[in-house]
Protein backbone atom coordinates (compact mmCIF):
# COMPACT_ATOMS: atom_id res chain seq x y z
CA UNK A 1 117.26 92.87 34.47
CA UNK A 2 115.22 92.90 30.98
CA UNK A 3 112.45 94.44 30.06
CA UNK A 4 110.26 93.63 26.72
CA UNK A 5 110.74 90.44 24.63
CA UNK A 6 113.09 89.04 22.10
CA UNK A 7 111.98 86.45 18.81
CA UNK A 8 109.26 85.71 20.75
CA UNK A 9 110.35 84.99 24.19
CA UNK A 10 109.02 87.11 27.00
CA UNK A 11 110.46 86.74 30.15
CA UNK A 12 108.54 90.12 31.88
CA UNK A 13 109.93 93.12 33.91
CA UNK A 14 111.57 90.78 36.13
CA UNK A 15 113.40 88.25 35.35
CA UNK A 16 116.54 86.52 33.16
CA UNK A 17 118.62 88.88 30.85
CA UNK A 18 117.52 88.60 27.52
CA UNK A 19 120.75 86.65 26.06
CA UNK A 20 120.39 84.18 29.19
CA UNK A 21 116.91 83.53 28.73
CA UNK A 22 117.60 82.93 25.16
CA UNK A 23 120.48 80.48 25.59
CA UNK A 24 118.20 78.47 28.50
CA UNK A 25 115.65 78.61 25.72
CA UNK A 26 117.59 77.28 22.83
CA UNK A 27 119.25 74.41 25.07
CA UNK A 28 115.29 73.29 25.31
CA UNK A 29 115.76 71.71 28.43
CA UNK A 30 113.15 69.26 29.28
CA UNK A 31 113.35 70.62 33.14
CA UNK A 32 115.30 73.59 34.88
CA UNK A 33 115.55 73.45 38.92
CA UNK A 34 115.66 76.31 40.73
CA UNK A 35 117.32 78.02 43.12
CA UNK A 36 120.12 75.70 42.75
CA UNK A 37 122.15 73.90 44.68
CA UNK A 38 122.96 74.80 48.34
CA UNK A 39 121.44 78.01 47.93
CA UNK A 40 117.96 76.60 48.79
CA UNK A 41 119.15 75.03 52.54
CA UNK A 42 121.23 78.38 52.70
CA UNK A 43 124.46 79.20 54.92
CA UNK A 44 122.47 78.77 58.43
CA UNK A 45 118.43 78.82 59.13
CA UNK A 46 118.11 82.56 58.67
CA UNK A 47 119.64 82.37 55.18
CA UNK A 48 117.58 79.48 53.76
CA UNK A 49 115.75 80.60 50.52
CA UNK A 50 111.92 81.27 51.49
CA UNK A 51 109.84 81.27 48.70
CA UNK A 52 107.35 83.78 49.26
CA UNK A 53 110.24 86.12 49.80
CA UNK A 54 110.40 86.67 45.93
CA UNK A 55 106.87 87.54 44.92
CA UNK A 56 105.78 90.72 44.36
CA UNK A 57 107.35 94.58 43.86
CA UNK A 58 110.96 93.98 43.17
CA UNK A 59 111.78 96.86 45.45
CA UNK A 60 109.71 95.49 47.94
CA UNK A 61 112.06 91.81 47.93
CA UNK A 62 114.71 91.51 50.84
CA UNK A 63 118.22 91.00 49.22
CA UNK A 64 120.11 88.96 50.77
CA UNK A 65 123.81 86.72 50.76
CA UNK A 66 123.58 83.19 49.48
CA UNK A 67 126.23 80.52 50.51
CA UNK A 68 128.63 81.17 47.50
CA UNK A 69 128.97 85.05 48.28
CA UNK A 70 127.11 86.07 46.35
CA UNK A 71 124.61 89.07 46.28
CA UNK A 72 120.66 88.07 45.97
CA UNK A 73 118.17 90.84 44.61
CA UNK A 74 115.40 87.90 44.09
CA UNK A 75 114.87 89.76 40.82
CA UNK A 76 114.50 86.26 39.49
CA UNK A 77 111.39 85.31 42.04
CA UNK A 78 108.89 81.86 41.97
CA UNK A 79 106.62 83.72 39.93
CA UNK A 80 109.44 84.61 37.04
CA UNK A 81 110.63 81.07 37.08
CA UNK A 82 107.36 79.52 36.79
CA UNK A 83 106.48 82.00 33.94
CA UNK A 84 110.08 81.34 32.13
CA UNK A 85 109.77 77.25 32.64
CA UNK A 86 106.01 77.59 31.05
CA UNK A 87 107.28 79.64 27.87
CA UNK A 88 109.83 78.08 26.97
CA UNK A 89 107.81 74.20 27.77
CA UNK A 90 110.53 73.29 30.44
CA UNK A 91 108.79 71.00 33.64
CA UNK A 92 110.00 73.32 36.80
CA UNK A 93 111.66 71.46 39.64
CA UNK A 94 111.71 73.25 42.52
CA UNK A 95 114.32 72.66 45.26
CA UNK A 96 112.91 73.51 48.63
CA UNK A 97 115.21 73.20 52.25
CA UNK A 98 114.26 69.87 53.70
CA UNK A 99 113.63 71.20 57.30
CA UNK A 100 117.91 71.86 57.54
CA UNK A 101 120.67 74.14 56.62
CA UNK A 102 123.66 73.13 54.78
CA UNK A 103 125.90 71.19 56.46
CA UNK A 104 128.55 73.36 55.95
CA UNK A 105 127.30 75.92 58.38
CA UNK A 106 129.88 76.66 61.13
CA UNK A 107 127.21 74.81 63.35
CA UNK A 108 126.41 72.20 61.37
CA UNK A 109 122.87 71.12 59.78
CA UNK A 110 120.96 73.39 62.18
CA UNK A 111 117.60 72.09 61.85
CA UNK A 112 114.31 74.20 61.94
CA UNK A 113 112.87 73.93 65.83
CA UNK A 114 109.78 71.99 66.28
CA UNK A 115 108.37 75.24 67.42
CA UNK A 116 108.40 76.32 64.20
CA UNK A 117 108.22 73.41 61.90
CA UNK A 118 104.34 73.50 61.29
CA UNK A 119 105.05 77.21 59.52
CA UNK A 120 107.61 75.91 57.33
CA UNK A 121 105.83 72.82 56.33
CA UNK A 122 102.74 75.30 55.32
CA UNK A 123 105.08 76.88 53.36
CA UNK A 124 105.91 74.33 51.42
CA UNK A 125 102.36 73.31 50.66
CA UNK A 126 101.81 77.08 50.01
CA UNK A 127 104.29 76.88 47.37
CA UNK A 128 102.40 74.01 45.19
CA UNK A 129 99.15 75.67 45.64
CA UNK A 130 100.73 78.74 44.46
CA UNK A 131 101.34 76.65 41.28
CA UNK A 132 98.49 74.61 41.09
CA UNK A 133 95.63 76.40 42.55
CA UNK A 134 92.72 77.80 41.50
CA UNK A 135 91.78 81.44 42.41
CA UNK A 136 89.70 80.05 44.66
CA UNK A 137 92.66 79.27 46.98
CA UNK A 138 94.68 81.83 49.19
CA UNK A 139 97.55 81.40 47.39
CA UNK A 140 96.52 80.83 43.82
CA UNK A 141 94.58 83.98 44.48
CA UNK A 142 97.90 85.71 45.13
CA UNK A 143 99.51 84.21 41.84
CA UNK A 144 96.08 85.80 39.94
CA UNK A 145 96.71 88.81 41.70
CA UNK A 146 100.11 88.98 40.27
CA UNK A 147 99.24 88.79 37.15
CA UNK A 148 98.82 84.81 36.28
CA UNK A 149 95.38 83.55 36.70
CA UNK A 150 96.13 80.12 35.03
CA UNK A 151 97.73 77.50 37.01
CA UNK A 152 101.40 76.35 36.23
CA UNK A 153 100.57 72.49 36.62
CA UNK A 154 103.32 71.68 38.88
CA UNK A 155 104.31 68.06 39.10
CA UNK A 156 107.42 67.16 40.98
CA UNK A 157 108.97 69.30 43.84
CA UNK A 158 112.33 68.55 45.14
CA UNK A 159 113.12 68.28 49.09
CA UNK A 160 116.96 68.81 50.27
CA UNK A 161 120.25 69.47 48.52
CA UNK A 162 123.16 67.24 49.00
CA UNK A 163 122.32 67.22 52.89
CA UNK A 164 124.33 65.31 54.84
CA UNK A 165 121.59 62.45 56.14
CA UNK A 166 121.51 63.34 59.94
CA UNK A 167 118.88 62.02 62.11
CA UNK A 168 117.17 65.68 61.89
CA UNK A 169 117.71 66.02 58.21
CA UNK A 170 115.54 62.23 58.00
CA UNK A 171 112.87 62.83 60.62
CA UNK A 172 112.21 66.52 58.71
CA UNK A 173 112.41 64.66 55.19
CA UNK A 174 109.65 62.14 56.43
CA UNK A 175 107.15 64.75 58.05
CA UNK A 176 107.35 67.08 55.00
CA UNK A 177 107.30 64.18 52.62
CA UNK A 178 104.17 62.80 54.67
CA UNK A 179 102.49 66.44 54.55
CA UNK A 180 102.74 66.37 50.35
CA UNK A 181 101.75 62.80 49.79
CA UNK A 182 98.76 63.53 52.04
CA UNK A 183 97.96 66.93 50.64
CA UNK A 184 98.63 66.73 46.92
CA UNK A 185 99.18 63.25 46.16
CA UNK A 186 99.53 64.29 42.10
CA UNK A 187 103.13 65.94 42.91
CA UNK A 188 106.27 63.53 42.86
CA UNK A 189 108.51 64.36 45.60
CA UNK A 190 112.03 63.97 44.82
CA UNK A 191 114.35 63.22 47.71
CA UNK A 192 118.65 64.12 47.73
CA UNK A 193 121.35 61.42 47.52
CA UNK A 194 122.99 63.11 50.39
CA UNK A 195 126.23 64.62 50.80
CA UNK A 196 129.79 64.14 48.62
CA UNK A 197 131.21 61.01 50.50
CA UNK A 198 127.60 59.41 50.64
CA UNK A 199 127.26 59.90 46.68
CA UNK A 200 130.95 58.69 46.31
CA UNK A 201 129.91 55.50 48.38
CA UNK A 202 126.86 55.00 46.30
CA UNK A 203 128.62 54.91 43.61
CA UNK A 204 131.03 52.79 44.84
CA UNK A 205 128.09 50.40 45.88
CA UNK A 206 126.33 50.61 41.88
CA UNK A 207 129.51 50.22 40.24
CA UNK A 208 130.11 46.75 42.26
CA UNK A 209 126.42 45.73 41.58
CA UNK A 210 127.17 46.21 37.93
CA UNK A 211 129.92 44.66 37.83
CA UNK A 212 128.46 41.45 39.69
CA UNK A 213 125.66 41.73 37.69
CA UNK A 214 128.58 41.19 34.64
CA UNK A 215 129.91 38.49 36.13
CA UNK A 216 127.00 36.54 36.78
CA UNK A 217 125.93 36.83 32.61
């Protein structure tokens, strides 16, 4: 963890070590996702990464596993990375679990029950109005209440990681897709290209197209 600032950059009591966050800055990336790869679907349901998990007290965050073995204190929460994107004038891409775990689960892309898919797909709304809202709003009070009254301006928000494109995985995709579009229309969703083989086949399928496309001039 870091505390303070460095030539400028403040990252807060939470968040990046210093050298890190200077390294991200000086790469000036135009965009930074985050969590990451198959650490958002997570290693079964119960292991997917939950947003609101990482606001607040740090003490008061639920560590946790992620997929790689690794230990996660959330130390780096929504809040941090919002805050660290904004300073150093990155866009933030979020990468939220399309309604499925990864694949690679002993049991496969478990997806979330219908039972409980209208809570999840409120949490994903949550999360833009968290960036977006004003403190009018349940959760863009919270974000005020943690010390950011300003909106982030969030514009794209990304559903799935490398999922293997099951019949759950696509009927989840659509319904959460349906519930952004409907709800905030000014955020871009961006979808996965699936799994290895499927990108591999893609490929495959562009590089033939291009070549075609060659052969035609």
């Amino acid at each position: 963890m870091f505390h303070g600032s460095s030539n400028g950059l403040r990252v807060g009591s939470n968040g990046l070590r210093v050298d890190l966050a200077q390294t991200i800055a000086a790469l000036r990336p135009r965009f930074v996702c985050f969590p990451g790869g198959c650490v958002a679907h997570g290693f079964g349901l119960d292991n997917a990464y939950r947003w609101p998990r990482t606001l607040g007290a740090l003490q008061d965050r639920r560590p946790d596993f992620n997929i790689w073995g690794y230990h996660q204190s959330f130390g780096l929460g929504y809040l941090e990375y919002f805050r660290f994107c904004d300073q150093i004038e990155a866009t933030p891409l979020p990468v939220l679990a399309a309604g499925v775990c990864c694949q690679n689960f002993p049991g496969g892309a478990e997806a979330i029950p219908d039972a409980e898919f209208d809570e999840y797909t409120a949490e994903v709304l949550a999360l833009i109005e968290f960036a977006n809202g004003g403190p009018d709003t349940a959760w863009g009070a919270r974000r005020a209440e943690l010390g950011h009254p300003e909106p982030f301006g969030l514009r794209y928000l990304a559903l799935g990681n490398e999922d293997e494109i099951t019949p759950a995985f696509q009927e989840r995709f659509a319904r959460l897709f349906a519930a952004v579009r409907d709800r905030h229309p000014e955020v871009t969703v961006i979808g996965t290209v699936g799994s290895s083989g499927i990108r591999h086949r893609l490929r495959a399928r562009l590089e033939a197209r291009a070549r075609a496309r060659s052969t035609d001039r």
